[in-house]
N, C-alpha and C. Protein backbone atom coordinates (compact mmCIF):
# COMPACT_ATOMS: atom_id res chain seq x y z
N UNK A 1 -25.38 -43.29 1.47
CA UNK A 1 -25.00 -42.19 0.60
C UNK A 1 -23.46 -42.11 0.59
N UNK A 2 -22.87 -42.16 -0.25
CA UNK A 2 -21.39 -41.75 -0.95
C UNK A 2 -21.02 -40.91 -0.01
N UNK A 3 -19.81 -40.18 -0.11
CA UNK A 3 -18.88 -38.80 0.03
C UNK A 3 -19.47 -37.96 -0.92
N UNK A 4 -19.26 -38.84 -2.02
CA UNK A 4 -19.54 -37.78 -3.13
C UNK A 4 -20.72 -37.27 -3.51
N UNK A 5 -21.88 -38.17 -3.10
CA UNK A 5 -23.40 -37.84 -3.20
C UNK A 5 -23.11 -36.78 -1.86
N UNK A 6 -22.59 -36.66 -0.91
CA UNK A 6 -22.98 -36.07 0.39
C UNK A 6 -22.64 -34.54 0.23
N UNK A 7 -21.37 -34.69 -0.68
CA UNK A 7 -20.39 -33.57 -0.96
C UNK A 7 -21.16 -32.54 -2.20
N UNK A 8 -22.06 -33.24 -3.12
CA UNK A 8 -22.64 -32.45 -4.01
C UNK A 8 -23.86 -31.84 -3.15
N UNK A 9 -24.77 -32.48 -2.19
CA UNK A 9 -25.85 -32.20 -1.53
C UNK A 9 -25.30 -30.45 -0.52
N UNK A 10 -24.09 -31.17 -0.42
CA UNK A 10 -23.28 -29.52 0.49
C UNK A 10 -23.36 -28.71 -0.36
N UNK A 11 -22.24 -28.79 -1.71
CA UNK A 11 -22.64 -27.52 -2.55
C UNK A 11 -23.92 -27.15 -2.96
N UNK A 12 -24.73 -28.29 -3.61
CA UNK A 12 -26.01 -27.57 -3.76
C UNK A 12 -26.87 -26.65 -3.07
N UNK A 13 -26.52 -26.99 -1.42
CA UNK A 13 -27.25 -26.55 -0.93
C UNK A 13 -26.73 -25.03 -0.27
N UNK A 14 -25.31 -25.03 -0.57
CA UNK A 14 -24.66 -23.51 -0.46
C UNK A 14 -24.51 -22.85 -1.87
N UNK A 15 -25.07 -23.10 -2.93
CA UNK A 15 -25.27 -22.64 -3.85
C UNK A 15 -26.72 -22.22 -3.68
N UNK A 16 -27.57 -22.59 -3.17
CA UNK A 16 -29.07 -22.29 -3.99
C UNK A 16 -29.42 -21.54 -2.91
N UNK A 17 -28.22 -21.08 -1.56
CA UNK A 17 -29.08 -19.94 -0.33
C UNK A 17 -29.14 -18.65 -1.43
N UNK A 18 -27.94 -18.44 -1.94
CA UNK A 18 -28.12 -16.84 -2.22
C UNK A 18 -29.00 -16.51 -4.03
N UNK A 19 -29.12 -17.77 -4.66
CA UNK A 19 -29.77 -18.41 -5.77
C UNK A 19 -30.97 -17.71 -5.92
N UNK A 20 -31.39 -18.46 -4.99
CA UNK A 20 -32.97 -18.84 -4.04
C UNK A 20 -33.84 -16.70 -4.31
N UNK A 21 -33.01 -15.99 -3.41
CA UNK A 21 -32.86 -14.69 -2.97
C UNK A 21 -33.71 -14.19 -4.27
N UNK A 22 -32.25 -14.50 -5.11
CA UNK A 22 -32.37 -13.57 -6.36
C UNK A 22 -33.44 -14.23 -6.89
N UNK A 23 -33.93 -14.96 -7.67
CA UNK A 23 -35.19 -15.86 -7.99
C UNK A 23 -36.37 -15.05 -7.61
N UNK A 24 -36.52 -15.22 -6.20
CA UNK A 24 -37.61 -14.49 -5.84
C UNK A 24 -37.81 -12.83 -6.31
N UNK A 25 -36.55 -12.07 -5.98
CA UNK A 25 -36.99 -11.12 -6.37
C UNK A 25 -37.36 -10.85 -7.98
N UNK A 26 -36.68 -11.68 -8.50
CA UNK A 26 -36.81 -12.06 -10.13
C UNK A 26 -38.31 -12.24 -10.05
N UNK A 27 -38.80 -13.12 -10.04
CA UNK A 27 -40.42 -13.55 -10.17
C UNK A 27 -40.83 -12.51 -9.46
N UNK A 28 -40.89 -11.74 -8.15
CA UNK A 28 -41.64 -10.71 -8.06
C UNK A 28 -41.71 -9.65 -8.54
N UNK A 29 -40.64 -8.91 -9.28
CA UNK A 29 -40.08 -8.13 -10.59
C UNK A 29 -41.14 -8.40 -11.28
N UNK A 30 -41.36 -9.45 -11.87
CA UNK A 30 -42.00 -10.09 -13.05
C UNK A 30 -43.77 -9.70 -12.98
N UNK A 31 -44.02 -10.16 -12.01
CA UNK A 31 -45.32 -10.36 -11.45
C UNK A 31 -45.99 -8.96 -11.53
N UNK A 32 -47.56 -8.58 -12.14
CA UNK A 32 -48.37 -7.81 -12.40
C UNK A 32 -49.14 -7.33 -10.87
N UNK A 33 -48.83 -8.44 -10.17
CA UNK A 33 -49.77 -8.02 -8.99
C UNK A 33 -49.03 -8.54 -8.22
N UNK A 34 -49.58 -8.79 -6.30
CA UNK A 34 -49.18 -9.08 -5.79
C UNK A 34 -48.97 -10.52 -5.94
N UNK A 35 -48.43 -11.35 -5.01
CA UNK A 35 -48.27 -12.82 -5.10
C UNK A 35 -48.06 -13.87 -3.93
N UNK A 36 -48.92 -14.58 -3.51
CA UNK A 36 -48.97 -15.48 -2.47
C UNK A 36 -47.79 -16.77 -2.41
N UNK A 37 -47.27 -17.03 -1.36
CA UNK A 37 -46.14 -18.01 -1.26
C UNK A 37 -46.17 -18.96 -2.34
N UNK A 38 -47.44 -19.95 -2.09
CA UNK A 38 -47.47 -20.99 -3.00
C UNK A 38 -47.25 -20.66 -4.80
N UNK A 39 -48.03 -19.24 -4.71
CA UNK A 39 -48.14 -18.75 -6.18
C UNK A 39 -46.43 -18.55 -6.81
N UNK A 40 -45.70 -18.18 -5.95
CA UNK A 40 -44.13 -17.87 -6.32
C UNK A 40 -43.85 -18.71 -6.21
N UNK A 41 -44.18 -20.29 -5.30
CA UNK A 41 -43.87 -21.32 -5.55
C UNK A 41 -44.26 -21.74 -6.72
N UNK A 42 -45.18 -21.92 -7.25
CA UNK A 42 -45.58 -22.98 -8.81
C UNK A 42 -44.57 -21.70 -9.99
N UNK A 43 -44.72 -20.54 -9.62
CA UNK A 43 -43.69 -19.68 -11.06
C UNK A 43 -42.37 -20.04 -11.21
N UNK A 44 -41.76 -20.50 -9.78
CA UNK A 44 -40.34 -20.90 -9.59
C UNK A 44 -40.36 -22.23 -10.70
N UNK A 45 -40.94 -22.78 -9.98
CA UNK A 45 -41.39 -24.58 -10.80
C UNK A 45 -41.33 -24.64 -12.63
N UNK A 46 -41.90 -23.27 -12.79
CA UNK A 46 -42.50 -23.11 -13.82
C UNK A 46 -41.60 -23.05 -14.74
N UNK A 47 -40.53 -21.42 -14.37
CA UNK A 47 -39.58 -20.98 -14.97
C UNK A 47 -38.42 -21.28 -14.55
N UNK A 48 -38.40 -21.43 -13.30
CA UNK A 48 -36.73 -21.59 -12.76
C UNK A 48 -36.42 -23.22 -12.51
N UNK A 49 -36.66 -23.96 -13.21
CA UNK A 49 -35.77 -25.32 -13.88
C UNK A 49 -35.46 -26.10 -12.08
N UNK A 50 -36.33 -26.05 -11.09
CA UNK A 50 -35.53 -26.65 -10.19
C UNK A 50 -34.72 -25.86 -9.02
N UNK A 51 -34.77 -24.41 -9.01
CA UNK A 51 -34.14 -23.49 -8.02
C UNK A 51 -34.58 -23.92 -6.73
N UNK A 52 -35.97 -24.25 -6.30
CA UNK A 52 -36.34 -24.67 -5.25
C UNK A 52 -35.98 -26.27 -4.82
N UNK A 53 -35.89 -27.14 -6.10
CA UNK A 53 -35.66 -28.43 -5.87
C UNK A 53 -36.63 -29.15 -4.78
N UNK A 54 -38.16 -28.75 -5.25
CA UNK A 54 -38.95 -29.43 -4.46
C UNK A 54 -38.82 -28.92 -2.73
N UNK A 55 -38.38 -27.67 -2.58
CA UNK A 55 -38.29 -27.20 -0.78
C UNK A 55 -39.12 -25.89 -0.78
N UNK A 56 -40.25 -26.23 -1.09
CA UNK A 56 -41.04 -24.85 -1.18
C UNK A 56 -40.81 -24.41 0.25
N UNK A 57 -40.64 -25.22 1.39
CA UNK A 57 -40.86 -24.84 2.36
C UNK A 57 -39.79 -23.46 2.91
N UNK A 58 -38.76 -23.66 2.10
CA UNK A 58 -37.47 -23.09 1.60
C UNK A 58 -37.68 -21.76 1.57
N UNK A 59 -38.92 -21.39 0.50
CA UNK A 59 -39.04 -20.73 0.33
C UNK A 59 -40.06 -19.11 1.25
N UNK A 60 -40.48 -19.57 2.36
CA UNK A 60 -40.79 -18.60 3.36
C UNK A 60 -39.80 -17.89 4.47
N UNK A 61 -38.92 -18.79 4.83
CA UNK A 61 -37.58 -17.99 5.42
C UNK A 61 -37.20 -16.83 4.79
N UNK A 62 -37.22 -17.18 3.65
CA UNK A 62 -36.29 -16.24 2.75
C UNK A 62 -36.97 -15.07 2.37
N UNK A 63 -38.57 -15.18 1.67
CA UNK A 63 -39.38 -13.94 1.63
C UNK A 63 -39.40 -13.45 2.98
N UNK A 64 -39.17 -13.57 4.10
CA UNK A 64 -39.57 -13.07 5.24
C UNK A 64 -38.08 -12.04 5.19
N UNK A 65 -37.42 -12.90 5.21
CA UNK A 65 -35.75 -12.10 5.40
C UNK A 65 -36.05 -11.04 4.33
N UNK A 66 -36.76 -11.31 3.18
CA UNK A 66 -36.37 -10.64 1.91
C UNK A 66 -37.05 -9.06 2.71
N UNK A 67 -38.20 -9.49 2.97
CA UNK A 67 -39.31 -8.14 3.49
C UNK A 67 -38.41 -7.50 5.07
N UNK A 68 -38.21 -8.23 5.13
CA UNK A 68 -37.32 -7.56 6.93
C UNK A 68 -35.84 -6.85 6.36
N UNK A 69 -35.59 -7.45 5.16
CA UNK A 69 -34.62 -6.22 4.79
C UNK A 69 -34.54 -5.22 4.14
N UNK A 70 -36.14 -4.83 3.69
CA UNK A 70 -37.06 -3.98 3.26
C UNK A 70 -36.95 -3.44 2.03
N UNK A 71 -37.26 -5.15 1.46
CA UNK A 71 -36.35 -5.43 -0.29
C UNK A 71 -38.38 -5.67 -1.13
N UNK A 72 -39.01 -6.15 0.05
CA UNK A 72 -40.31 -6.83 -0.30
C UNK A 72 -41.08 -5.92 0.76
N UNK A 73 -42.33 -5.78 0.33
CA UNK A 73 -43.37 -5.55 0.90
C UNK A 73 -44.89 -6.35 1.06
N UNK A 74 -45.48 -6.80 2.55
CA UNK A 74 -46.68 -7.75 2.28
C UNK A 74 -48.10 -7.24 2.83
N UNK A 75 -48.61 -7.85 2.55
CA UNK A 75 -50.37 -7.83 3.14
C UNK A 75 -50.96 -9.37 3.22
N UNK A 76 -51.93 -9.22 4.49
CA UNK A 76 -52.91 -10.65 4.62
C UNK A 76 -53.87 -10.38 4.08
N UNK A 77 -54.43 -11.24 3.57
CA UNK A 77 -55.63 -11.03 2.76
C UNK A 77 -56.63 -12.39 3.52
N UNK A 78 -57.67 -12.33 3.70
CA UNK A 78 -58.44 -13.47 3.74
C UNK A 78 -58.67 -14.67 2.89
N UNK A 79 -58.47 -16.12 3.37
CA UNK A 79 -58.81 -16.90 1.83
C UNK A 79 -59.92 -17.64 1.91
N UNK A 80 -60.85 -18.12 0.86
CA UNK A 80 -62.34 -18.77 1.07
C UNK A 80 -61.88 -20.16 1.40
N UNK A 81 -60.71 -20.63 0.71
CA UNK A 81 -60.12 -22.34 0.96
C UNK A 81 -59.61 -22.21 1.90
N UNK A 82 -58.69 -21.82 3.05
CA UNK A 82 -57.18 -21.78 4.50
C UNK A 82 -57.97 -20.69 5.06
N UNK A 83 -56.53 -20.94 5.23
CA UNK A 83 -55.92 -20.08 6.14
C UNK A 83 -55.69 -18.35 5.19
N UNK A 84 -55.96 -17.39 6.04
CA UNK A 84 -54.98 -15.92 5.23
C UNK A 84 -53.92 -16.25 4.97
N UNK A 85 -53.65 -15.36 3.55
CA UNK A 85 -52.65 -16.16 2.50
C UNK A 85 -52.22 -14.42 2.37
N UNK A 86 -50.75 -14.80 2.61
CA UNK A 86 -49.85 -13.09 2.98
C UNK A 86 -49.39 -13.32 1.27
N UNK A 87 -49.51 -11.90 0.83
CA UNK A 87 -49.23 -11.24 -0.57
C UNK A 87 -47.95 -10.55 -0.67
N UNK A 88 -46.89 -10.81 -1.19
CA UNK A 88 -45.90 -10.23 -1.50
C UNK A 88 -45.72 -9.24 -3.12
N UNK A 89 -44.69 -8.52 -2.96
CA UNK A 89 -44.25 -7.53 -4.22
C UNK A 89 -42.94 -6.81 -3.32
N UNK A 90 -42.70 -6.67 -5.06
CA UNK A 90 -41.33 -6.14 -4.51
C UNK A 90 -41.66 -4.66 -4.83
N UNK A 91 -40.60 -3.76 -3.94
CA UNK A 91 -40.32 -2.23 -3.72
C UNK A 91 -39.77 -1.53 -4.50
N UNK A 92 -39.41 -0.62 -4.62
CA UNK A 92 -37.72 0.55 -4.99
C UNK A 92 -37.00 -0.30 -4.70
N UNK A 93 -36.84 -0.09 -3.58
CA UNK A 93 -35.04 -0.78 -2.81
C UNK A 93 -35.37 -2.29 -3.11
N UNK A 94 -36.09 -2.93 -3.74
CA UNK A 94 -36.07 -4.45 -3.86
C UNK A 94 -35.68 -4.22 -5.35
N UNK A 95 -36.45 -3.46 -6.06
CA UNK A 95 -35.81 -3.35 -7.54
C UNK A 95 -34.24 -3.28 -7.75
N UNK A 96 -34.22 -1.92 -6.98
CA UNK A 96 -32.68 -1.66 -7.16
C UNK A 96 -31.62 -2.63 -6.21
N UNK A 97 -32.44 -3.28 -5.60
CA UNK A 97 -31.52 -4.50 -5.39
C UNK A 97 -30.95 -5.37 -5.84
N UNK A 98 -32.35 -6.15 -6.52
CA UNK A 98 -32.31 -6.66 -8.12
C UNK A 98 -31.45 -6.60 -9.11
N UNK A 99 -31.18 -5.28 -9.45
CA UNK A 99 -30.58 -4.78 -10.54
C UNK A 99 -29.06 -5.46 -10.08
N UNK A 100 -29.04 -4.73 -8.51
CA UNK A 100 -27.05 -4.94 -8.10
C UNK A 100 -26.74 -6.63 -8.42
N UNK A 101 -27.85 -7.14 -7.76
CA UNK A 101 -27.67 -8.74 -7.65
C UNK A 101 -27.31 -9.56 -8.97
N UNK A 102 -27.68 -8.59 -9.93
CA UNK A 102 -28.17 -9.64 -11.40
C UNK A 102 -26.68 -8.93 -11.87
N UNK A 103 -26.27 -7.77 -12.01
CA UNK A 103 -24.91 -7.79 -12.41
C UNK A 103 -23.82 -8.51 -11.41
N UNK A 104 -23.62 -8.34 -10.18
CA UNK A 104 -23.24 -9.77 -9.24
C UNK A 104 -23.31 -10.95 -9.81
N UNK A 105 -24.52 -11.35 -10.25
CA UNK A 105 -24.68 -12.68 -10.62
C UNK A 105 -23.87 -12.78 -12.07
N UNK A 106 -24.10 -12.31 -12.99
CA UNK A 106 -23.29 -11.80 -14.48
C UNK A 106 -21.87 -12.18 -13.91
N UNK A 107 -21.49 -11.17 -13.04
CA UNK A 107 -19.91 -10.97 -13.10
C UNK A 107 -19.39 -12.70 -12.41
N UNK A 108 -20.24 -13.22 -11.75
CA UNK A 108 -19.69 -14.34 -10.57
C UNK A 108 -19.49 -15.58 -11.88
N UNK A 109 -20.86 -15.50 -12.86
CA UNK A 109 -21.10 -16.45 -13.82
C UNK A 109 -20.20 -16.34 -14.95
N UNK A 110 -19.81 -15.12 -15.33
CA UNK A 110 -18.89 -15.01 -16.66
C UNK A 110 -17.14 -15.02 -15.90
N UNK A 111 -16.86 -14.98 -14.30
CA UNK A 111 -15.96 -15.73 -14.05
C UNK A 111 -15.50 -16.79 -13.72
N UNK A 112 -16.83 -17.30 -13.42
CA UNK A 112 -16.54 -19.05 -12.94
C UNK A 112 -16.61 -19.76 -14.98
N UNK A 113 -17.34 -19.16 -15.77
CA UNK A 113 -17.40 -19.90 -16.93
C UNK A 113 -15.66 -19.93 -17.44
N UNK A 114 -15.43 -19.11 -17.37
CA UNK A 114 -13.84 -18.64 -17.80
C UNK A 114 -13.20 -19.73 -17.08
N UNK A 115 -12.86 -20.44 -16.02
CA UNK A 115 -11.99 -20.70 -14.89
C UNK A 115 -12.74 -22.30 -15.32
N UNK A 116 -13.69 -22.55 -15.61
CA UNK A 116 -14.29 -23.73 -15.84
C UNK A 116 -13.73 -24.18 -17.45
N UNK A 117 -13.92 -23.40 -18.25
CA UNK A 117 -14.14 -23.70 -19.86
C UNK A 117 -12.74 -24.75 -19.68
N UNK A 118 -13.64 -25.46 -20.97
CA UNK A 118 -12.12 -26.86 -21.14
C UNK A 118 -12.63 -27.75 -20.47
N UNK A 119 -13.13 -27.64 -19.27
CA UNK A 119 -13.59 -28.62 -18.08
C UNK A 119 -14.64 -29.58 -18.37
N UNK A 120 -14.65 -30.76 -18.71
CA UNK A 120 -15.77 -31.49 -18.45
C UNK A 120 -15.62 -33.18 -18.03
């Protein structure tokens, strides 16, 4: 592997911690009911173009952090195929988290576009 393959794998991968966050609470926003890991896994897949980049595994650290910072709320449920399969949704304070994050995200995106434009 390159510098430069090694050097994009760094940013990508300090780009898509705090990415990742918002995503989830995005799809759980979204979601009518509750929602099982894998299930927020295939919606990510679905809608978000690659946010996970194939690391579903990625993706349980982070709902855990998300619920321990009492942004998400879960339940076990029994499954007829596994293992109990834990159900997530988001809260109040996960909504209005949401909300802060996505203007965050706005303001970070309409200043890096500015500082970029011209660039290719």
């Amino acid at each position: 592997m390159s510098d430069l393959d090694a050097q994009l794998r760094k940013f990508q991968k300090e780009l898509s911690s705090g990415t990742v966050s918002l995503a989830l609470l995005a799809v759980l926003a979204k979601a009518s009911e509750p929602l099982y890991g894998y299930l927020i896994a295939k919606e990510l897949e679905r809608v978000g173009e690659g946010v996970l980049s194939g690391k579903q595994s990625a993706l349980y650290p982070v709902l855990r952090n998300l619920e321990g910072a009492g942004l998400l709320e879960s339940h076990v449920e029994p499954s007829v195929s596994g293992p109990p399969r834990r159900y997530y949704r988001i809260n109040d304070d996960g909504r209005a988290a949401l909300r802060q994050w996505i203007a965050a995200w706005d303001a970070t995106r309409n200043s890096l576009q500015y500082v970029l434009e011209g660039i290719h």
